[in-house]
Structure formats: structure tokens, C-alpha cells
N, C-alpha and C. Protein backbone atom coordinates (compact mmCIF):
# COMPACT_ATOMS: atom_id res chain seq x y z
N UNK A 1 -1.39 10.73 -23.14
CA UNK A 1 -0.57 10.02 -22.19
C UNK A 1 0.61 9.41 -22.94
N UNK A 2 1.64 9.78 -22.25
CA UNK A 2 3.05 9.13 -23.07
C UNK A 2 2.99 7.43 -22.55
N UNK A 3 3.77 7.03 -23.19
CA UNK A 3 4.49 5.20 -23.36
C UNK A 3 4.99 5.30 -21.58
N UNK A 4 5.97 6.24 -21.32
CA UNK A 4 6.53 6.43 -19.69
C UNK A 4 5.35 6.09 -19.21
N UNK A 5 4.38 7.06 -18.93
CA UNK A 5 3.53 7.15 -18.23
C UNK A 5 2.38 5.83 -18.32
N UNK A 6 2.20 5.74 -19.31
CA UNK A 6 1.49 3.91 -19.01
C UNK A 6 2.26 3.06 -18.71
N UNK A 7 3.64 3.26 -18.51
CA UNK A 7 4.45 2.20 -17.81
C UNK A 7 4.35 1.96 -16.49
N UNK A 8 4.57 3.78 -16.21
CA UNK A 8 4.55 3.60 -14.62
C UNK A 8 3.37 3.21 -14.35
N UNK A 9 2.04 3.19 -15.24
CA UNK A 9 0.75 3.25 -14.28
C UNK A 9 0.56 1.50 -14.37
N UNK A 10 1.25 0.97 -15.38
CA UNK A 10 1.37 -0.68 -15.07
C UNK A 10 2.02 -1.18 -14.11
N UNK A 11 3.58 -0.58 -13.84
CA UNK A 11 4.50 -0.85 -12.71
C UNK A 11 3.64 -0.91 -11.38
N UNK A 12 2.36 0.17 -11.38
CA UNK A 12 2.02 0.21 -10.07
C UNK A 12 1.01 -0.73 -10.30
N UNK A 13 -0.20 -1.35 -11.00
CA UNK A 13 -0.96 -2.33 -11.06
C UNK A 13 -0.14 -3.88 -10.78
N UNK A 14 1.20 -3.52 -11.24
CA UNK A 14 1.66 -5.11 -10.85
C UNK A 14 1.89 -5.09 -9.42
N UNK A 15 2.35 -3.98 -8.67
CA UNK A 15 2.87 -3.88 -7.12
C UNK A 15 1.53 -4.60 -6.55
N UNK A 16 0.51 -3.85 -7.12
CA UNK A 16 -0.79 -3.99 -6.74
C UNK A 16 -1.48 -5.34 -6.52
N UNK A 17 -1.37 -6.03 -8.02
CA UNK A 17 -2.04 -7.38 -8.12
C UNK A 17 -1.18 -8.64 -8.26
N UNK A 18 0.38 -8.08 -7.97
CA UNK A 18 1.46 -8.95 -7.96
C UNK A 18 1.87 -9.13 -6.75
N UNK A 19 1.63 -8.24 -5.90
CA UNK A 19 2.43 -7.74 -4.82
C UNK A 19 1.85 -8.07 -3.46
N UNK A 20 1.07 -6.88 -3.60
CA UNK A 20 -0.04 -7.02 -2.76
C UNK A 20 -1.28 -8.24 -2.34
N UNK A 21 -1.68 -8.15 -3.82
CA UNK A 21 -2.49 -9.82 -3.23
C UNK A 21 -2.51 -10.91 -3.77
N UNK A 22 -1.18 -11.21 -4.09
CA UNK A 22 0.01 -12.15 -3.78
C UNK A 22 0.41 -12.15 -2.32
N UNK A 23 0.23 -11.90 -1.91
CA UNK A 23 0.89 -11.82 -0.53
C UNK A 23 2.73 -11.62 -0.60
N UNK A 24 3.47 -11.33 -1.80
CA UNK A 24 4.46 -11.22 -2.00
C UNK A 24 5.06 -10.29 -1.83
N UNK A 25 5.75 -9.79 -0.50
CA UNK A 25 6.55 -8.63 -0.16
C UNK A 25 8.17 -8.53 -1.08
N UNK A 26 8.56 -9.17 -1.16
CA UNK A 26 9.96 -9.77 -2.07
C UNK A 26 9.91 -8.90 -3.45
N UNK A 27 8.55 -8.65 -3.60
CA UNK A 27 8.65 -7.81 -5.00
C UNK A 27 8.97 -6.06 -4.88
N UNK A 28 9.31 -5.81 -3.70
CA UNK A 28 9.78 -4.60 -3.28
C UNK A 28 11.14 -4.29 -3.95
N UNK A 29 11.99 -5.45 -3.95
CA UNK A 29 13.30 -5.50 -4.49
C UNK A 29 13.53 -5.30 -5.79
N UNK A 30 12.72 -5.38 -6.43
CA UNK A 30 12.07 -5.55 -8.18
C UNK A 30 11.80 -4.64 -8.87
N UNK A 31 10.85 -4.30 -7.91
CA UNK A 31 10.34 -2.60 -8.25
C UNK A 31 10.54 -0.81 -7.78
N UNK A 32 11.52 -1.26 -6.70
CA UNK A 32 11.68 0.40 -5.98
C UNK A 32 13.19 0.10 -6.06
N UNK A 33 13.65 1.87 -6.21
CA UNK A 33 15.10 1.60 -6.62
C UNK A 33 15.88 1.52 -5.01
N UNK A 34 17.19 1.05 -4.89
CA UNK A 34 17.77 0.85 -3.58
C UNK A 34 17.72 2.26 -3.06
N UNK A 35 17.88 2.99 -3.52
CA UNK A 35 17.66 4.36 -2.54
C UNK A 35 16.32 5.00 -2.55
N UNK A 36 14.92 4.28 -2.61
CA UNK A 36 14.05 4.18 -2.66
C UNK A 36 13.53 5.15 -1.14
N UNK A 37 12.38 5.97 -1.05
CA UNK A 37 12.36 6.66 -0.03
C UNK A 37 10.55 6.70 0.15
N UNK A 38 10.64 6.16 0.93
CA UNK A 38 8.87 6.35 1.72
C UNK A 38 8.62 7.38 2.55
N UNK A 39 8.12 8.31 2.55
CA UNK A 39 7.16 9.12 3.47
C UNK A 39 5.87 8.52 4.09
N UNK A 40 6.49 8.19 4.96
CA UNK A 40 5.21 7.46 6.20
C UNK A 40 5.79 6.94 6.98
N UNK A 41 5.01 5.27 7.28
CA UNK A 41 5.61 4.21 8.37
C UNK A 41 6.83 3.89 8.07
N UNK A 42 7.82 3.77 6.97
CA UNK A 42 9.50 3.45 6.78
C UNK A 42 9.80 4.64 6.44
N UNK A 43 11.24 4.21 6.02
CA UNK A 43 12.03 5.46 5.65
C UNK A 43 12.21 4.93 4.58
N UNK A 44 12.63 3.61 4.09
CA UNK A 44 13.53 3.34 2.84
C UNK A 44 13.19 2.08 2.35
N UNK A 45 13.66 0.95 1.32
CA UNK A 45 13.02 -0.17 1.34
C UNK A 45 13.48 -0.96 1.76
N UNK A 46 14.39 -1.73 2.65
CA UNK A 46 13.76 -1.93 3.85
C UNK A 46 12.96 -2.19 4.58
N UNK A 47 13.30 -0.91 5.17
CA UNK A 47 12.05 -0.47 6.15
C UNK A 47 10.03 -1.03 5.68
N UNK A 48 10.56 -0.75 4.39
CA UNK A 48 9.01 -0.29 3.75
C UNK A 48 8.58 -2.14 3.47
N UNK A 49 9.57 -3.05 3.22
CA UNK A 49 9.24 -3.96 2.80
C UNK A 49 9.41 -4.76 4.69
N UNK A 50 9.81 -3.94 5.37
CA UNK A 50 9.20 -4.87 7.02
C UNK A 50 7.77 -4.98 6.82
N UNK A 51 7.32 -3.41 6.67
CA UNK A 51 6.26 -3.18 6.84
C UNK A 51 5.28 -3.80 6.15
N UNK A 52 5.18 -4.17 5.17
CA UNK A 52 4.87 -5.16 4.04
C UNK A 52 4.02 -5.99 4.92
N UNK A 53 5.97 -6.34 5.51
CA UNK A 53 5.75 -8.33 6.19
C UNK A 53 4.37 -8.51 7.58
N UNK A 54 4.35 -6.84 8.15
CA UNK A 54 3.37 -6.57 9.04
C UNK A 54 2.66 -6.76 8.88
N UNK A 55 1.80 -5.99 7.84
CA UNK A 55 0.75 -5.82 7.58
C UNK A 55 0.41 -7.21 6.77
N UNK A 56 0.87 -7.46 6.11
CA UNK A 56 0.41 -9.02 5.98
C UNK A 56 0.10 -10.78 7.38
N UNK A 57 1.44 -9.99 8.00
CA UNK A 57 0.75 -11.00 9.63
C UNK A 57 -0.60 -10.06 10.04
N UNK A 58 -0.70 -9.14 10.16
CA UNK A 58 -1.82 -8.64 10.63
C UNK A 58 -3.24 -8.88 9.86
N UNK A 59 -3.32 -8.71 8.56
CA UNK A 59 -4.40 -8.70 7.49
C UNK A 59 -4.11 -9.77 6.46
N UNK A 60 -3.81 -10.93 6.55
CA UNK A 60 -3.25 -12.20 5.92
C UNK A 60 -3.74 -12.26 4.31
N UNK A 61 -5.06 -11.75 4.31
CA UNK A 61 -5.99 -11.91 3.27
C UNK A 61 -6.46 -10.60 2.72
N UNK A 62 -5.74 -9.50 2.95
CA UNK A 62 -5.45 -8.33 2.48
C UNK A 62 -5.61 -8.40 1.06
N UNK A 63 -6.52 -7.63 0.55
CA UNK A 63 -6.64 -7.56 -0.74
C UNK A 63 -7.29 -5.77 -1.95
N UNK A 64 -6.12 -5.78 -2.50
CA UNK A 64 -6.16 -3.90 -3.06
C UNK A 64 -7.08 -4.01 -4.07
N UNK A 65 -7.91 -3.42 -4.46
CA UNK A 65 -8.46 -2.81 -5.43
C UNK A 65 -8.29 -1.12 -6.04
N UNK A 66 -7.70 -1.60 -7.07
CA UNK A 66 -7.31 0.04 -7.51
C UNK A 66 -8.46 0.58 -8.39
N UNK A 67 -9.28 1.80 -7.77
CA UNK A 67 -10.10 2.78 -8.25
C UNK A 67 -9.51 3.41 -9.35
N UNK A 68 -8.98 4.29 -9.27
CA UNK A 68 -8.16 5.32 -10.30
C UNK A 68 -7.08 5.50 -9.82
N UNK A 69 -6.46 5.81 -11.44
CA UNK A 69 -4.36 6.31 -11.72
C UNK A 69 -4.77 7.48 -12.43
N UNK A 70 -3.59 8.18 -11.93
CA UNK A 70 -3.31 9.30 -13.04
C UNK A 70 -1.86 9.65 -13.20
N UNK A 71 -1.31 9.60 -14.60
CA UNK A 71 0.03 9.60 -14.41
C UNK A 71 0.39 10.90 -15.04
N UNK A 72 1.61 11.85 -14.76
CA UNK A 72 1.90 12.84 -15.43
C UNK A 72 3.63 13.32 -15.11
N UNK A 73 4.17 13.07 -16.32
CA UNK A 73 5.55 12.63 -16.33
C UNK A 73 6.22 11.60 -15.06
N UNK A 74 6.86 11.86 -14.43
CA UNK A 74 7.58 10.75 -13.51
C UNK A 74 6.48 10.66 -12.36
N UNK A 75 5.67 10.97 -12.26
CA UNK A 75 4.51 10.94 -11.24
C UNK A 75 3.09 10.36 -11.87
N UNK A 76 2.53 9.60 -10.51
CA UNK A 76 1.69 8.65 -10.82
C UNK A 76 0.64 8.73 -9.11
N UNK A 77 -0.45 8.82 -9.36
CA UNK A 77 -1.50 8.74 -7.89
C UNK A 77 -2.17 7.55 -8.34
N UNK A 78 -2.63 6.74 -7.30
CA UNK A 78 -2.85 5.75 -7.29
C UNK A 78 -4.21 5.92 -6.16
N UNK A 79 -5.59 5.80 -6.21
CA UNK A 79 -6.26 5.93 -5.10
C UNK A 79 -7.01 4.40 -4.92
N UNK A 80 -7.19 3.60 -3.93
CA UNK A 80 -7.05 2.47 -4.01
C UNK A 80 -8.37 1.83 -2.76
N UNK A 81 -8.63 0.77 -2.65
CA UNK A 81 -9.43 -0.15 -0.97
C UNK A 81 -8.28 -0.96 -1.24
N UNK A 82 -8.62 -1.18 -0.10
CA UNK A 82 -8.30 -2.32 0.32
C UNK A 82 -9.41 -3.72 1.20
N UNK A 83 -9.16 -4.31 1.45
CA UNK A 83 -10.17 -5.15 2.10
C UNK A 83 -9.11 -6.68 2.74
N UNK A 84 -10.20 -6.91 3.93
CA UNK A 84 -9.35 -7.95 4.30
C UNK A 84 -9.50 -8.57 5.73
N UNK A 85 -9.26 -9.36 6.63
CA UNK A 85 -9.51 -9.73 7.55
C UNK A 85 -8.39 -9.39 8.79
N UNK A 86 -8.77 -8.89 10.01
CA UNK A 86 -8.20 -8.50 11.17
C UNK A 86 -7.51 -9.43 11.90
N UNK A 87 -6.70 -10.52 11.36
CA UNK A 87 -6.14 -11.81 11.90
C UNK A 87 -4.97 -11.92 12.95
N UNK A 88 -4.18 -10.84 12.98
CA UNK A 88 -3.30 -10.61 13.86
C UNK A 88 -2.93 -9.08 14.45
N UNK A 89 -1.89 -9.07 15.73
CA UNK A 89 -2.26 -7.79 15.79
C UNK A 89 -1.59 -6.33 14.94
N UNK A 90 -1.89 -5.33 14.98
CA UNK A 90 -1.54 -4.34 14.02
C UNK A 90 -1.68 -2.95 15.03
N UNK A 91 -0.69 -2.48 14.86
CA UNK A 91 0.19 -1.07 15.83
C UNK A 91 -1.02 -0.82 16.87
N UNK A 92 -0.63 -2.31 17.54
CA UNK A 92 -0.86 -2.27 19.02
C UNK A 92 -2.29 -2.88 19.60
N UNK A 93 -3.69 -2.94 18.14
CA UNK A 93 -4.46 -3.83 18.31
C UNK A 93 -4.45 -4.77 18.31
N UNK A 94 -4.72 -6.17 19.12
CA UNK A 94 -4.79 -7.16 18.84
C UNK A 94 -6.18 -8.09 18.16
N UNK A 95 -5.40 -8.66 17.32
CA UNK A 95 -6.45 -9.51 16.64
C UNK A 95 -7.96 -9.35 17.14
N UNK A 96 -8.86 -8.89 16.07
CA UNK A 96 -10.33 -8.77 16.27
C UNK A 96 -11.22 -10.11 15.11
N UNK A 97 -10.44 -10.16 14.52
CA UNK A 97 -11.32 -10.90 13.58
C UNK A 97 -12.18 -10.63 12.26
N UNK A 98 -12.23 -9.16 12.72
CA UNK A 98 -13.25 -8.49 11.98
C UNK A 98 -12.95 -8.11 10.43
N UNK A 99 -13.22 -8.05 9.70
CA UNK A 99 -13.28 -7.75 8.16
C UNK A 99 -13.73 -6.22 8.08
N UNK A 100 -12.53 -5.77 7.14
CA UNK A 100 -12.45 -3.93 7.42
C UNK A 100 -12.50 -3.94 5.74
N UNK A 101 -12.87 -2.58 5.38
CA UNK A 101 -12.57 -2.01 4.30
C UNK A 101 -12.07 -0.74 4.07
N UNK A 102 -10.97 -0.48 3.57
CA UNK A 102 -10.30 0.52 3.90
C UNK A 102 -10.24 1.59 2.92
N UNK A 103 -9.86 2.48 2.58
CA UNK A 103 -9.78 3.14 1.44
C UNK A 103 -8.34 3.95 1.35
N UNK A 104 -7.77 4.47 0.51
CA UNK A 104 -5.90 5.39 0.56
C UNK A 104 -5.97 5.39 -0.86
N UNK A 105 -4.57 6.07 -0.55
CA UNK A 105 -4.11 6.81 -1.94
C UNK A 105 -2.55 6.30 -1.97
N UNK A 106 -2.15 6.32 -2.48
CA UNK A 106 -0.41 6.64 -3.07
C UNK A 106 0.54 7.72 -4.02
N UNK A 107 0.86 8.44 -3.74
CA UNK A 107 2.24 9.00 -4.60
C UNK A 107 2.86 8.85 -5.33
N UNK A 108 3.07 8.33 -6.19
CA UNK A 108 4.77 7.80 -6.49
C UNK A 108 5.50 8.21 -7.35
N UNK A 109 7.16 8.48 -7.70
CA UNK A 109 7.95 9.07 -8.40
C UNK A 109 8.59 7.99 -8.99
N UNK A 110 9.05 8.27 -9.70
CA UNK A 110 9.75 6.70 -10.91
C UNK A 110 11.01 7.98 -11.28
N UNK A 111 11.51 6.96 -11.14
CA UNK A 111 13.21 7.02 -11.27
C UNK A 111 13.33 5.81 -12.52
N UNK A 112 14.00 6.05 -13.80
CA UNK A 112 14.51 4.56 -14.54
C UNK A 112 13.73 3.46 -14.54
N UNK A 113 12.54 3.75 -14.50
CA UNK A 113 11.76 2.58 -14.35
C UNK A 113 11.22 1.92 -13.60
N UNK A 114 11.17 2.34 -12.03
CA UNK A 114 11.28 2.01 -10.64
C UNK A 114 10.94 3.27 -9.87
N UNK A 115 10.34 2.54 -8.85
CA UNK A 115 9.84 3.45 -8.30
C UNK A 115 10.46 3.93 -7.09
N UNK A 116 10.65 5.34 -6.86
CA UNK A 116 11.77 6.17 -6.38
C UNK A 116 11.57 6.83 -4.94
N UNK A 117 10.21 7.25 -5.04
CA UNK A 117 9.96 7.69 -3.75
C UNK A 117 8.15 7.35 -3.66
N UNK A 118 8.16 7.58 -2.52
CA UNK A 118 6.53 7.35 -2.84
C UNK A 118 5.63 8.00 -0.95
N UNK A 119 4.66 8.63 -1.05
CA UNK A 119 3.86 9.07 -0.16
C UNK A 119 2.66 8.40 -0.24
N UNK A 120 2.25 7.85 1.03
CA UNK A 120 1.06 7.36 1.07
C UNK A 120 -0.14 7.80 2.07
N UNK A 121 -1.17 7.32 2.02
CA UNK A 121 -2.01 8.01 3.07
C UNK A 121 -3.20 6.68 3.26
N UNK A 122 -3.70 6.37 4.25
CA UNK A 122 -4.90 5.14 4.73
C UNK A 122 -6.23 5.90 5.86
N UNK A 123 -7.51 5.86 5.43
CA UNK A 123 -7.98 6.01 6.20
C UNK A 123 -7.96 5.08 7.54
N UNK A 124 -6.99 5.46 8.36
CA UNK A 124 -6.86 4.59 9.60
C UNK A 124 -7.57 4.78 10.83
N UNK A 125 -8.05 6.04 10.70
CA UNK A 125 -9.67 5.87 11.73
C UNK A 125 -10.86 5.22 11.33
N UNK A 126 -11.42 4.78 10.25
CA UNK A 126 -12.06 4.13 9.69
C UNK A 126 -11.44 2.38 9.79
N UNK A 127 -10.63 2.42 9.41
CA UNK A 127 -9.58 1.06 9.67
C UNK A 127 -9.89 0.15 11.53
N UNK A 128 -9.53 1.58 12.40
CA UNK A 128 -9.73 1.45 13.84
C UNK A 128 -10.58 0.92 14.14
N UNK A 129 -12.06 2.31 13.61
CA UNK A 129 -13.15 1.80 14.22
C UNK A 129 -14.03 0.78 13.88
N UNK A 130 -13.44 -0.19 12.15
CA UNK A 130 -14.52 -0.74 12.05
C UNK A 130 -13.16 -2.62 13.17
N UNK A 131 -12.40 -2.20 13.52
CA UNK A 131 -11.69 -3.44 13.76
C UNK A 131 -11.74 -3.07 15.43
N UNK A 132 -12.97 -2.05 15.86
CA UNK A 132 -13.66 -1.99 17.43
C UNK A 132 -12.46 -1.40 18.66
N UNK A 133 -11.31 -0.70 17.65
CA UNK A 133 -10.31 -0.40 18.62
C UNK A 133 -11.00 1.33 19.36
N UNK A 134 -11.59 1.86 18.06
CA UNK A 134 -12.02 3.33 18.04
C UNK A 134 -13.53 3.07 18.34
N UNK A 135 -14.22 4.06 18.93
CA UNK A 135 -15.80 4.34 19.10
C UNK A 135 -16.14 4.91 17.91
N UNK A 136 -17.71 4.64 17.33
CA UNK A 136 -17.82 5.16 15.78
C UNK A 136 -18.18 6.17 16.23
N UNK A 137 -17.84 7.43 15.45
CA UNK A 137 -18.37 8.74 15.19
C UNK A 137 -19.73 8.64 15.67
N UNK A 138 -20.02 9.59 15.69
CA UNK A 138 -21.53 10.31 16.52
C UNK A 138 -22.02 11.49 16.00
């Protein structure tokens, strides 16, 4: 593993345990470059750091645990939980109360030190059904 590549895989542990549960969306500005590009819920950062602000009114006490990284030149996967409480509402559920555990992955490309683009993925039927919006599997 090169020096790059344990950088980026630190860059993303700080998003992680700086960022994330910190409750600190602001660190978006810090770490993704201005032409920064999300594949998913945003387009750009921005967008990506609304979404941040969402998901934190929604899951207040949101908290990541990162499983495994693997980095290989400007690319870095990140597979991750999450955990946290159902406190407000979130794309269109309203507040349950309930304590979910979630599981996802991340993408990401590093540009200069920063992170450039990034794809993500959430088990969000699992997310649904344990926060009683979805019926459990059968």
C-alpha cells in the first residue's frame, strides 16, 4: 500500500469519526473538492452536504462504524453500519422512534487530496422495515 493510499483511507476515517459522528456536516467543505460529484441522493456538494443536514434531523444520534477499506491508487471502498435513532422524519416517514441498524458501502475518488467523486449505496429496505414503514420479509 502506497503513503497516497493510506491517506485517502485516513481522509475517509476522519469524514467518518469527524464528520459523521460529530454530527458535523461543515466538514464537507474540507474534504470534497468544489466540483465534487455524488452519485445518489445529490449531485454535488452542496447538494450532498443538505443531505448531511437531513439525515442528521432525521437520525440525530447517527453513528458510522467502519468495517473495512480498501484503497488502490485514487480509489478507496469504504463498507460501513451505521446505527442510530428514528427521531425525525426521513423521505417521507415520519418519526418512529425506533433504533435501526443499517449497513452500506462507499466509493470514492480523490482528486489532490480530497475527495472527488464518490458512489454510495444503504441498505434502505432494511432501514424501512426495521423503522415499521415496510412489512418484514416472509
Amino acid at each position: 500500500m502506497t503513503d497516497v493510499e493510506n491517506r485517502h483511507k485516513a481522509l475517509a476515517r476522519y469524514i467518518f469519526e469527524e464528520g459523521w459522528n460529530k454530527q458535523n456536516p461543515d466538514i464537507v467543505d474540507e474534504v470534497f473538492t468544489p466540483e465534487f460529484v455524488y452519485h445518489g441522493v445529490a449531485n454535488n456538494r452542496d447538494e450532498f452536504k443538505q443531505f448531511w443536514k437531513v439525515v442528521l434531523a432525521a437520525i440525530p444520534d447517527i453513528h458510522f462504524t467502519l468495517e473495512d477499506q480498501i484503497a488502490e491508487g485514487d480509489m478507496t471502498v469504504h463498507r460501513w453500519v451505521f446505527t442510530g435513532t428514528h427521531l425525525g422524519e426521513w423521505m417521507g416517514v415520519p418519526a418512529t422512534g425506533k433504533k435501526v441498524v443499517v449497513p452500506g458501502m462507499d466509493i470514492a475518488r480523490f482528486k489532490d487530496g480530497k475527495i472527488a467523486e464518490n458512489w454510495g449505496i444503504f441498505d434502505a429496505v432494511s432501514m424501512f422495515q426495521q423503522m415499521g414503514a415496510y412489512p418484514p420479509m416472509e
